[in-house]
N, C-alpha and C. Protein backbone atom coordinates (compact mmCIF):
# COMPACT_ATOMS: atom_id res chain seq x y z
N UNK A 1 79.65 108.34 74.62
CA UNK A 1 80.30 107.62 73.54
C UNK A 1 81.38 106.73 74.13
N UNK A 2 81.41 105.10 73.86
CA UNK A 2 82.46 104.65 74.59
C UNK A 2 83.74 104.62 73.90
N UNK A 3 84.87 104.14 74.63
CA UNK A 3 86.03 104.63 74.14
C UNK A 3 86.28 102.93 73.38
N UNK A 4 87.37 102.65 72.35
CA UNK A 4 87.65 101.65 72.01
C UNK A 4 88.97 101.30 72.63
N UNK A 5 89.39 100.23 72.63
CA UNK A 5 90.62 99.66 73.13
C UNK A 5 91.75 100.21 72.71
N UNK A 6 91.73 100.59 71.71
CA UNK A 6 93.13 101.80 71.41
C UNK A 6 93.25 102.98 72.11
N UNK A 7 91.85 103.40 72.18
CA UNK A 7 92.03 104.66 72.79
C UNK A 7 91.97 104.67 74.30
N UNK A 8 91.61 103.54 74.92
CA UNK A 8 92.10 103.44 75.96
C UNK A 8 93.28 102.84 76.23
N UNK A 9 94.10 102.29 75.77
CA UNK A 9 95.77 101.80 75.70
C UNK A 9 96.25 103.55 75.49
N UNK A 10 96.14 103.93 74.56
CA UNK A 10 96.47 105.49 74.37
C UNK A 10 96.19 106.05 75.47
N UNK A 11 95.18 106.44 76.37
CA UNK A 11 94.93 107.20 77.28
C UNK A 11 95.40 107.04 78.26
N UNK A 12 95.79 105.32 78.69
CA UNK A 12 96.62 105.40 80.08
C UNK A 12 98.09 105.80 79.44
N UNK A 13 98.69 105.35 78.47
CA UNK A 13 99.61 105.52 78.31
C UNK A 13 100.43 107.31 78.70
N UNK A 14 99.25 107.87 78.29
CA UNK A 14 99.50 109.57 78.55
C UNK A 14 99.20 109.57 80.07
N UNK A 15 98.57 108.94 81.08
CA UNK A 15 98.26 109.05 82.49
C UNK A 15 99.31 108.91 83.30
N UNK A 16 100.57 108.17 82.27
CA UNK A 16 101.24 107.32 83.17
C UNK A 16 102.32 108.51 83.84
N UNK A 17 102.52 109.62 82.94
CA UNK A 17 103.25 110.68 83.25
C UNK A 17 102.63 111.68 83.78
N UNK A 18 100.91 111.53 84.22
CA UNK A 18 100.43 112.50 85.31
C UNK A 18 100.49 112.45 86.42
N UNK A 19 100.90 113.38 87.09
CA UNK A 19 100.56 113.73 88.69
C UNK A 19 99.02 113.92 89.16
N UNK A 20 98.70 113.40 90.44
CA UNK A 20 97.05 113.46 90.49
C UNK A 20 97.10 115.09 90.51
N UNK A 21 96.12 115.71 90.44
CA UNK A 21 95.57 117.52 90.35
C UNK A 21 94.58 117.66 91.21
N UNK A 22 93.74 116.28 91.99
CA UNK A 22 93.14 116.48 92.72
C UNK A 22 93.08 115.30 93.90
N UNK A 23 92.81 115.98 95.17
CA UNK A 23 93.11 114.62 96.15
C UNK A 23 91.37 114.42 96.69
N UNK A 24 91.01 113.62 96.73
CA UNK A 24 89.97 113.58 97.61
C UNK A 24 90.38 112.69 99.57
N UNK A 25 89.85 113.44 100.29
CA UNK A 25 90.74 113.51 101.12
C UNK A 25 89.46 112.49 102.17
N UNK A 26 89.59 112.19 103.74
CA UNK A 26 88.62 112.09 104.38
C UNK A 26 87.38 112.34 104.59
N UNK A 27 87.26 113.89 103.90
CA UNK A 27 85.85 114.53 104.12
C UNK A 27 85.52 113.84 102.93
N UNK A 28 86.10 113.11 102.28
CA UNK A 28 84.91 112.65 101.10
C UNK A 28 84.95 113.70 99.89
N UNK A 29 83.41 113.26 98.94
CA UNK A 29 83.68 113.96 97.73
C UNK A 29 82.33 115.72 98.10
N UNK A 30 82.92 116.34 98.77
CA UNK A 30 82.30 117.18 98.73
C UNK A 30 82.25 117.95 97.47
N UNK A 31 81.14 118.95 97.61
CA UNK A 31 81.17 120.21 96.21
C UNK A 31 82.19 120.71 95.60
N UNK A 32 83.35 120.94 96.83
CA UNK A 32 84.28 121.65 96.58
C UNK A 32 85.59 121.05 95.64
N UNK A 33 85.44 119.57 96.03
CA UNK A 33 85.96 118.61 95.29
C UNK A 33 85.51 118.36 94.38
N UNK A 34 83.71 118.24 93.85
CA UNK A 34 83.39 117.82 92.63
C UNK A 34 83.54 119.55 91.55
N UNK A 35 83.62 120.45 92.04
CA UNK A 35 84.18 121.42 91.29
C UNK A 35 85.74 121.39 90.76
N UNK A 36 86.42 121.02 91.65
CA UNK A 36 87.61 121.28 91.14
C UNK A 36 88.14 120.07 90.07
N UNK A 37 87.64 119.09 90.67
CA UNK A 37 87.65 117.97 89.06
C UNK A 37 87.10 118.27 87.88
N UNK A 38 85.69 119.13 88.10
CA UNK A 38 85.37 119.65 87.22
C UNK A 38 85.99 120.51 86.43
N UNK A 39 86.72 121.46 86.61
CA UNK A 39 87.58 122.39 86.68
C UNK A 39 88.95 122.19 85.56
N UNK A 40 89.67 120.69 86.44
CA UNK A 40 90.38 119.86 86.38
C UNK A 40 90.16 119.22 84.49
N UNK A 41 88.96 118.31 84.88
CA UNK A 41 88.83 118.06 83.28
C UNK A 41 88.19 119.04 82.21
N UNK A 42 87.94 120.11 82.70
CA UNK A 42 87.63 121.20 81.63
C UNK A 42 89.07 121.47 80.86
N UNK A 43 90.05 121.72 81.97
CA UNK A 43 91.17 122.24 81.46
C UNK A 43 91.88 121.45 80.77
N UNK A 44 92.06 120.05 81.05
CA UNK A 44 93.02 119.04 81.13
C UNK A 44 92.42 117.82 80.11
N UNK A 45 90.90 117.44 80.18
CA UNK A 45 90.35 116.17 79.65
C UNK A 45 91.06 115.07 80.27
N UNK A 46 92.12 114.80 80.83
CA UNK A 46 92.64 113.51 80.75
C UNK A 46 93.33 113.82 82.59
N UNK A 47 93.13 113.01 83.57
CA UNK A 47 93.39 113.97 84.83
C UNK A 47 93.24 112.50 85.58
N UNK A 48 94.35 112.73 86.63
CA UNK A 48 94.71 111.90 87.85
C UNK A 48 94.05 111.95 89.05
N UNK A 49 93.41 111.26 90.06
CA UNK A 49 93.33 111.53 90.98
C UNK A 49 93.27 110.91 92.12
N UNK A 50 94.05 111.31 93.44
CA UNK A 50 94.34 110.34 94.56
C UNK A 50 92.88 110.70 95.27
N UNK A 51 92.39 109.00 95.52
CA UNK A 51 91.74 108.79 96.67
C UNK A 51 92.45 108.17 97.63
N UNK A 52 92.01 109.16 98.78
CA UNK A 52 92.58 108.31 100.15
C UNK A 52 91.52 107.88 100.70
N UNK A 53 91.42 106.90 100.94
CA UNK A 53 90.47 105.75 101.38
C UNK A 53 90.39 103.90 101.17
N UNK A 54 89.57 103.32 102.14
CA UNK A 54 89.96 102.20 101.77
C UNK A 54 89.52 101.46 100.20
N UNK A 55 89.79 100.48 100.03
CA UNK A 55 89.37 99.79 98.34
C UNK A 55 88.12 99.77 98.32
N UNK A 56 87.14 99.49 99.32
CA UNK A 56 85.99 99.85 99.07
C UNK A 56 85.00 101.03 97.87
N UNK A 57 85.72 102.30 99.45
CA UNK A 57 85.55 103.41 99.16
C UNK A 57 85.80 103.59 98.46
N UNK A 58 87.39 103.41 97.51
CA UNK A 58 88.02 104.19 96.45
C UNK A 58 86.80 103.54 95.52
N UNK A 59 86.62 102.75 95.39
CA UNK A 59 85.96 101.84 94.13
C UNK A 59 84.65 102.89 94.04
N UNK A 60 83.88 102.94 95.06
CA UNK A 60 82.59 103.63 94.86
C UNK A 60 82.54 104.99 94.66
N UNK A 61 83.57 105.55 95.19
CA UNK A 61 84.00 107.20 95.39
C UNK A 61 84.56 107.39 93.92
N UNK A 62 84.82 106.11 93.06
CA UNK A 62 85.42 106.35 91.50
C UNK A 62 83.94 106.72 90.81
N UNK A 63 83.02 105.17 91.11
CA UNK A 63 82.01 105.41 90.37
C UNK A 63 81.27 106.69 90.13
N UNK A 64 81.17 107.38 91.80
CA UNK A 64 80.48 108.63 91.86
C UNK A 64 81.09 109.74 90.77
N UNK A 65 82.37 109.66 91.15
CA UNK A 65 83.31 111.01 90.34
C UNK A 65 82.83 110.71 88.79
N UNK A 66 82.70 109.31 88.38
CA UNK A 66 82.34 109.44 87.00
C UNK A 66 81.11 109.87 86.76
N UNK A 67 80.37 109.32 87.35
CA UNK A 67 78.66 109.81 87.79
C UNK A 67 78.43 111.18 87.47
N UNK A 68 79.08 111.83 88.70
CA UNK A 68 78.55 113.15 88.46
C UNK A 68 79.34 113.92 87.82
N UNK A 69 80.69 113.49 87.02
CA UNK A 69 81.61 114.43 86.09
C UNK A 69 80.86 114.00 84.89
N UNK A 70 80.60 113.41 84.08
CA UNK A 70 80.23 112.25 83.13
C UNK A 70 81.37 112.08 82.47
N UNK A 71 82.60 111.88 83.28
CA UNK A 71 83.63 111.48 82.85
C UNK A 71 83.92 109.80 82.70
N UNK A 72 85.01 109.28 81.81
CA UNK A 72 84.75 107.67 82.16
C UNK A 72 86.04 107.65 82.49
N UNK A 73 86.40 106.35 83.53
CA UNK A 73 86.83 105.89 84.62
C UNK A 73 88.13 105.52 83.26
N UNK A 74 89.54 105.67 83.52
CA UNK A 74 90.05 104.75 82.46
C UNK A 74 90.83 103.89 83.08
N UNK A 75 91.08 104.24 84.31
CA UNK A 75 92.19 102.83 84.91
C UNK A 75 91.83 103.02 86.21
N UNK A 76 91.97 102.50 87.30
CA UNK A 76 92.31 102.47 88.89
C UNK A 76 93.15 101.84 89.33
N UNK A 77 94.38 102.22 89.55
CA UNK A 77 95.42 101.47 90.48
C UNK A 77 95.66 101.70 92.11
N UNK A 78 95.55 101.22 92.62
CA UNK A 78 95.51 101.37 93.63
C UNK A 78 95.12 102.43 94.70
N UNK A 79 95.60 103.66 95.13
CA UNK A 79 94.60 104.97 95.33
C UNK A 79 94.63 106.32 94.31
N UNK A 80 94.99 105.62 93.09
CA UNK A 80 95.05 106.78 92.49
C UNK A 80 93.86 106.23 91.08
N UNK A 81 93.09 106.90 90.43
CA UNK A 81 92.20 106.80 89.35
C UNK A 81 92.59 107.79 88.06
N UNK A 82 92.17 107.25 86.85
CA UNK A 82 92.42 107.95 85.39
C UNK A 82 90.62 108.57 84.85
N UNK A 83 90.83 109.65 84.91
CA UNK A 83 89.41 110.24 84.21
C UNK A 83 89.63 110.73 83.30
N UNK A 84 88.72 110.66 81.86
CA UNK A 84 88.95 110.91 80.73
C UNK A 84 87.59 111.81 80.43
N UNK A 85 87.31 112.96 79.87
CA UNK A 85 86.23 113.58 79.88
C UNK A 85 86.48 114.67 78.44
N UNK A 86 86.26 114.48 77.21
CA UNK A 86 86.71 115.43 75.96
C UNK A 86 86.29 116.52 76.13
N UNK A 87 86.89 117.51 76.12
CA UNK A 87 86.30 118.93 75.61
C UNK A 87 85.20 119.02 75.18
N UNK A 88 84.19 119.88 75.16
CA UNK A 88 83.22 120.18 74.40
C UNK A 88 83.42 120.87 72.95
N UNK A 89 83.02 120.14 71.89
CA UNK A 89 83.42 121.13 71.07
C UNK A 89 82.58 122.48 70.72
N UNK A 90 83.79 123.35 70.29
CA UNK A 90 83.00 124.93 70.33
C UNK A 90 82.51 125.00 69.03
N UNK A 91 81.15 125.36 69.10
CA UNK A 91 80.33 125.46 68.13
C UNK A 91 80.08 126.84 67.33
């Protein structure tokens, strides 16, 4: 479901006072990393995260994280990214 322009003005706005929760580091986006984002937006929905790497990388290493979280991307500034991913609702 995509987000509308409010709710993405809203969503960075709440980013702007997060700390990243997860770093992805040299080794890349291993398992251990795509769990803990996972993890990350289970708990959180709305979650920071530093890539260290060049602009390239960060750019593609974003796409992936959204990829395989099915989270969507809400901002990228420079090595840090905004993932937005809602709760599931309990049925």
């Amino acid at each position: 479901m995509p987000l509308t322009n409010p709710e993405i003005r809203q969503l960075k706005a709440k980013a702007q006072h997060l700390e990243p929760v997860v770093r992805v580091g040299k080794g890349g986006l291993t398992a251990a990393v795509l769990q803990s984002i996972e993890q990350a937006l289970t708990a959180r929905e709305l979650i920071k995260i530093r890539l260290d790497h060049d602009r390239e990388e960060r750019d593609a290493l974003a796409g992936q994280v959204a990829e395989a979280t099915g989270a969507t991307l809400i901002m990228q500034v420079g090595k840090v990214a905004v993932f937005y991913r809602p709760a599931p609702n309990p049925e």
